[in-house]
Protein backbone atom coordinates (compact mmCIF):
# COMPACT_ATOMS: atom_id res chain seq x y z
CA UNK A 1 10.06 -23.66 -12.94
CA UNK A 2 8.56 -20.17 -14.83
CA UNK A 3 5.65 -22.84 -16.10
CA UNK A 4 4.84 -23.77 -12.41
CA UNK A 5 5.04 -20.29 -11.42
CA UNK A 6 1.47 -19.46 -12.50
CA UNK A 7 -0.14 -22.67 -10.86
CA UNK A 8 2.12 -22.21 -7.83
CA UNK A 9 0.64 -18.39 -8.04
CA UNK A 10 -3.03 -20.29 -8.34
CA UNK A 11 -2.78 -22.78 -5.09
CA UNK A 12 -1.08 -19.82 -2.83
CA UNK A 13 -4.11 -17.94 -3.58
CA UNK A 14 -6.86 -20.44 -3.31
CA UNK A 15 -5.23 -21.24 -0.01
CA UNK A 16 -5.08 -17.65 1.76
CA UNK A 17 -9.20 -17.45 0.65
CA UNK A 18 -9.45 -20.76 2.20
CA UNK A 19 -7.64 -19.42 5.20
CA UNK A 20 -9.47 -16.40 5.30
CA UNK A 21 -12.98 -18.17 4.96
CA UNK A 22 -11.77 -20.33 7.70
CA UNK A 23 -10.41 -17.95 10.70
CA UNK A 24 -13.53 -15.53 10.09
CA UNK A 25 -16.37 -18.62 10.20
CA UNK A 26 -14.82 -19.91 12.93
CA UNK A 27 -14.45 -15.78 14.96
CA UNK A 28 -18.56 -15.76 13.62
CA UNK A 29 -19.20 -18.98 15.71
CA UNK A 30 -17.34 -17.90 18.46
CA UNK A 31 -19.94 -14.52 18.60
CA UNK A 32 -16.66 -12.02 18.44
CA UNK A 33 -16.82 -10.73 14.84
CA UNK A 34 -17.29 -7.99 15.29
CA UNK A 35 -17.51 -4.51 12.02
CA UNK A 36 -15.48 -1.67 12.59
CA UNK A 37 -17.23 0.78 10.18
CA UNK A 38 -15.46 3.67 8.33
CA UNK A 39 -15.38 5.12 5.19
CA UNK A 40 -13.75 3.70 2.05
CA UNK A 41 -13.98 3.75 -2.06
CA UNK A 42 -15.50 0.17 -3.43
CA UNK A 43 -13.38 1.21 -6.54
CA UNK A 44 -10.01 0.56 -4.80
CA UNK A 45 -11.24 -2.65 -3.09
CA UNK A 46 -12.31 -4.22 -6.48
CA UNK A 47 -9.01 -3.00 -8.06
CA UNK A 48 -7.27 -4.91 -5.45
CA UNK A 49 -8.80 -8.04 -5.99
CA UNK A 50 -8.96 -8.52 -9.37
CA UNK A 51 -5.21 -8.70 -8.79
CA UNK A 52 -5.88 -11.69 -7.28
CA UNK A 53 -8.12 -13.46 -9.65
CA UNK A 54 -6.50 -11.52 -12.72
CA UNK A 55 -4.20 -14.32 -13.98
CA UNK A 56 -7.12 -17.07 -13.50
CA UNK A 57 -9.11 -15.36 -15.45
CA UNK A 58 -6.59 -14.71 -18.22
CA UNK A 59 -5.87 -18.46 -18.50
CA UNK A 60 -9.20 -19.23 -18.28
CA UNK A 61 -10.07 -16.98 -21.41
CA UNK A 62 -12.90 -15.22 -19.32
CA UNK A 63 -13.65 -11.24 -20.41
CA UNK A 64 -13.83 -8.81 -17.45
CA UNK A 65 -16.12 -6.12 -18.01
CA UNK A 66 -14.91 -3.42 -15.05
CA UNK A 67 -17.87 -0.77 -15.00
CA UNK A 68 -16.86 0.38 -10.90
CA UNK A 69 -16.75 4.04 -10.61
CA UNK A 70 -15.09 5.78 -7.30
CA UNK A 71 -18.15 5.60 -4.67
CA UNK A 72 -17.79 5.06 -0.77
CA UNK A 73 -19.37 3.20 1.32
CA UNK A 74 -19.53 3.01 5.26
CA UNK A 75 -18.40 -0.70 6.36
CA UNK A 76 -16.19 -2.72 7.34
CA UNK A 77 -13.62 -2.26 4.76
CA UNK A 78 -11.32 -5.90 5.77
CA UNK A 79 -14.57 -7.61 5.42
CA UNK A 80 -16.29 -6.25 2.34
CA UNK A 81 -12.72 -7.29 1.08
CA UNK A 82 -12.94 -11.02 1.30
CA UNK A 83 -16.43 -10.60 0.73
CA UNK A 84 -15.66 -9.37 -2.87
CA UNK A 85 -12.59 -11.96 -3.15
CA UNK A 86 -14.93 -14.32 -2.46
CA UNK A 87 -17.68 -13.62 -5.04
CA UNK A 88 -15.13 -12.88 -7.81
CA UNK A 89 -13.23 -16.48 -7.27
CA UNK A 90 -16.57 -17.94 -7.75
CA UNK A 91 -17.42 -16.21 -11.04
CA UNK A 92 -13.96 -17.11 -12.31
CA UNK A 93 -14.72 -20.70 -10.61
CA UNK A 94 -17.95 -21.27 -12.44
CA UNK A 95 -17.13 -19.50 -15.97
CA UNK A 96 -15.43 -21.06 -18.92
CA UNK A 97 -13.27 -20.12 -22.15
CA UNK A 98 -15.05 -16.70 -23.91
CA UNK A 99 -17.26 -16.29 -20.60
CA UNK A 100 -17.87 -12.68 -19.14
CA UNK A 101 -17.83 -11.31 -15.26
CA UNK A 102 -18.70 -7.80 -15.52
CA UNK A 103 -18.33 -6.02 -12.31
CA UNK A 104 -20.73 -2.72 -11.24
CA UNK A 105 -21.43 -0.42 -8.41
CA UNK A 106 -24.08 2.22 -8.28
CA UNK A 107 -26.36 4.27 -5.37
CA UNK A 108 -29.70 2.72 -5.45
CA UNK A 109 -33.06 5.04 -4.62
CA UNK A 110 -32.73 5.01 -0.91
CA UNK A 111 -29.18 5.85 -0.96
CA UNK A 112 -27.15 3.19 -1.01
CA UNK A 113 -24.58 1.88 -2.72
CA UNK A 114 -25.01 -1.68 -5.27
CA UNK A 115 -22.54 -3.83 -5.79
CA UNK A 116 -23.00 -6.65 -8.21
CA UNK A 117 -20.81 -9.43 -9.90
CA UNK A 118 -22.22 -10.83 -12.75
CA UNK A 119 -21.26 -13.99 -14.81
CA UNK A 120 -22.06 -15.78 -17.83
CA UNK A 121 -21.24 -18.66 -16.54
CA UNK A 122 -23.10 -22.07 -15.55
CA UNK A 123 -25.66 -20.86 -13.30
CA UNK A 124 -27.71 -21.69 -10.40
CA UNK A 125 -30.75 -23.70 -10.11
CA UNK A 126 -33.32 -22.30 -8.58
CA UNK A 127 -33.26 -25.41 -5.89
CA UNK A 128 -29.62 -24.70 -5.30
CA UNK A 129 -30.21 -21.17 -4.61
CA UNK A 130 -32.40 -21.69 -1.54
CA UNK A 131 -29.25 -23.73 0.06
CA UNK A 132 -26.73 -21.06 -1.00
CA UNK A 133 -26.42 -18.58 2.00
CA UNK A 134 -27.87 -21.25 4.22
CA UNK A 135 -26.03 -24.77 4.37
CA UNK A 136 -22.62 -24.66 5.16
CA UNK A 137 -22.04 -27.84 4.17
CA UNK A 138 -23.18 -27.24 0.39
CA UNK A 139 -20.19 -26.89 -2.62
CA UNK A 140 -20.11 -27.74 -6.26
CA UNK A 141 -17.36 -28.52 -8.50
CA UNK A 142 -16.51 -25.78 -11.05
CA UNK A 143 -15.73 -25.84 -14.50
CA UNK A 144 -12.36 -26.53 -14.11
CA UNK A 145 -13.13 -28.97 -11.51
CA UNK A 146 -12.20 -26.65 -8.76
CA UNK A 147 -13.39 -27.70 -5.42
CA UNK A 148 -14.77 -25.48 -2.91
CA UNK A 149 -15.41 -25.45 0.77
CA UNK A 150 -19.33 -24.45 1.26
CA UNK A 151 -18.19 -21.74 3.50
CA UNK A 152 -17.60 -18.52 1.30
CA UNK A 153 -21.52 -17.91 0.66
CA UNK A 154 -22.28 -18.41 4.23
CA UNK A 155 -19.27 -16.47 5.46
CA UNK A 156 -20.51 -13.13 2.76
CA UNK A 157 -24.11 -13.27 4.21
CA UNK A 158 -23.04 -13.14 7.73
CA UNK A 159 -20.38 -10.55 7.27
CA UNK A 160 -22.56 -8.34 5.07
CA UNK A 161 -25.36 -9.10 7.39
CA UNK A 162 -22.90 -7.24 10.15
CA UNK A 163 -22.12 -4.64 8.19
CA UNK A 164 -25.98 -3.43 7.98
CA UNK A 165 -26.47 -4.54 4.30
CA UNK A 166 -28.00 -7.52 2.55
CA UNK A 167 -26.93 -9.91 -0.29
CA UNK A 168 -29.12 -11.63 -3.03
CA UNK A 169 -28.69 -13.78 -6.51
CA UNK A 170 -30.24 -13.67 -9.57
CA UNK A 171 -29.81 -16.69 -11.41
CA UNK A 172 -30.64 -18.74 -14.55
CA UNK A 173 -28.87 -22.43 -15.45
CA UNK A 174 -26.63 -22.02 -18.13
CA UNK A 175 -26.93 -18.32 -18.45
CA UNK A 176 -25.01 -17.04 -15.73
CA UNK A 177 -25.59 -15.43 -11.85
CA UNK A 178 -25.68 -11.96 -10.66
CA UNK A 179 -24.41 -11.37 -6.75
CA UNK A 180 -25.90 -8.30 -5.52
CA UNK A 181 -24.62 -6.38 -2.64
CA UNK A 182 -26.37 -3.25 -0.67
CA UNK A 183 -24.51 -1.12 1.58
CA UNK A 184 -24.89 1.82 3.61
CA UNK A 185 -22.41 5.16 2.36
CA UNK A 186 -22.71 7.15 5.87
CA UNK A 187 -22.81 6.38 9.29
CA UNK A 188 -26.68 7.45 8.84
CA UNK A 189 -27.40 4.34 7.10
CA UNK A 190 -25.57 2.37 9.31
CA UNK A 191 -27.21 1.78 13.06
CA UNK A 192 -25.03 -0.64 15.42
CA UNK A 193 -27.19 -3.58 16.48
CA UNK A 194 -26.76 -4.75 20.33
């Protein structure tokens, strides 16, 4: 039973993601998500969910690198949340035994905030890419042969989209991916679309 325990631990979690990606596509095709902006430290949201993707990465043999620092941003803290739960279950997803994810936030030249989740993992082609944020419909397997849905990517664009920020990769096959994240840190950034 304490050997299951872990992979019990595993599916639970891979199932409230699933869950989560799920119910919020399905409120963004519906046209009622809707962000409820306010003020929050990035610090304690990635401290939360690395709880959630700490014992993965353990068994895995992957190295975190956690370079956060305190800084707030002005979003919607519930969905930068799965947002970063999402991006950090694919690093784990697509890294392998003595892999890194090194996670960073920092205020950019305009004034606002960076997020980025970096692996040294498999990679992305540069075909794959294009389809990332765009076709629902497109997974691959991970090194573990962990399956995924195709709905995480598209589920982070829109929700970051919504909170007045934008996403990007930077990627190279076989050397790893960097998800980048840009968000406002006042309501001044942040101007409510109609």
């Amino acid at each position: 039973f304490n050997s299951l325990l872990p992979e019990l631990s595993d599916n639970a979690n891979n199932a409230s993601l699933l869950l989560f990606n799920l119910l919020n596509w399905s409120k963004s095709q519906m046209q009622s998500l809707e962000a409820k902006p306010s003020l929050f430290d990035i610090q304690e949201v990635f401290e939360d969910k690395l709880k959630l993707v700490e014992q993965k990465i353990q068994k895995k043999g992957i190295e975190l690198i956690n370079n956060t620092t305190r800084d707030y941003v002005f979003a919607d803290r519930s969905m930068i949340e799965i947002i970063i739960q999402n991006l950090l279950a694919n690093a784990v997803k697509f890294c392998k035994a003595g892999d890194q994810i090194t996670i960073n936030n920092k205020v950019n030249d305009n004034g606002k905030t960076i997020i980025s989740i970096a692996d040294s993992g498999v990679g992305i082609s540069k075909e794959n890419q294009d389809k990332l944020f765009k076709d629902k419909t497109f997974t691959t397997v991970g090194t573990n042969n962990e399956k995924g849905t195709g709905l995480g990517l598209t589920i982070c664009k829109e929700m970051v989209e919504l909170n007045q920020g934008r996403i990007w990769v930077d990627s190279e096959l076989k050397k790893g991916s960097t998800f980048f994240i840009e968000l406002p840190k006042s309501k001044i950034g942040y101007s409510v679309l109609n």
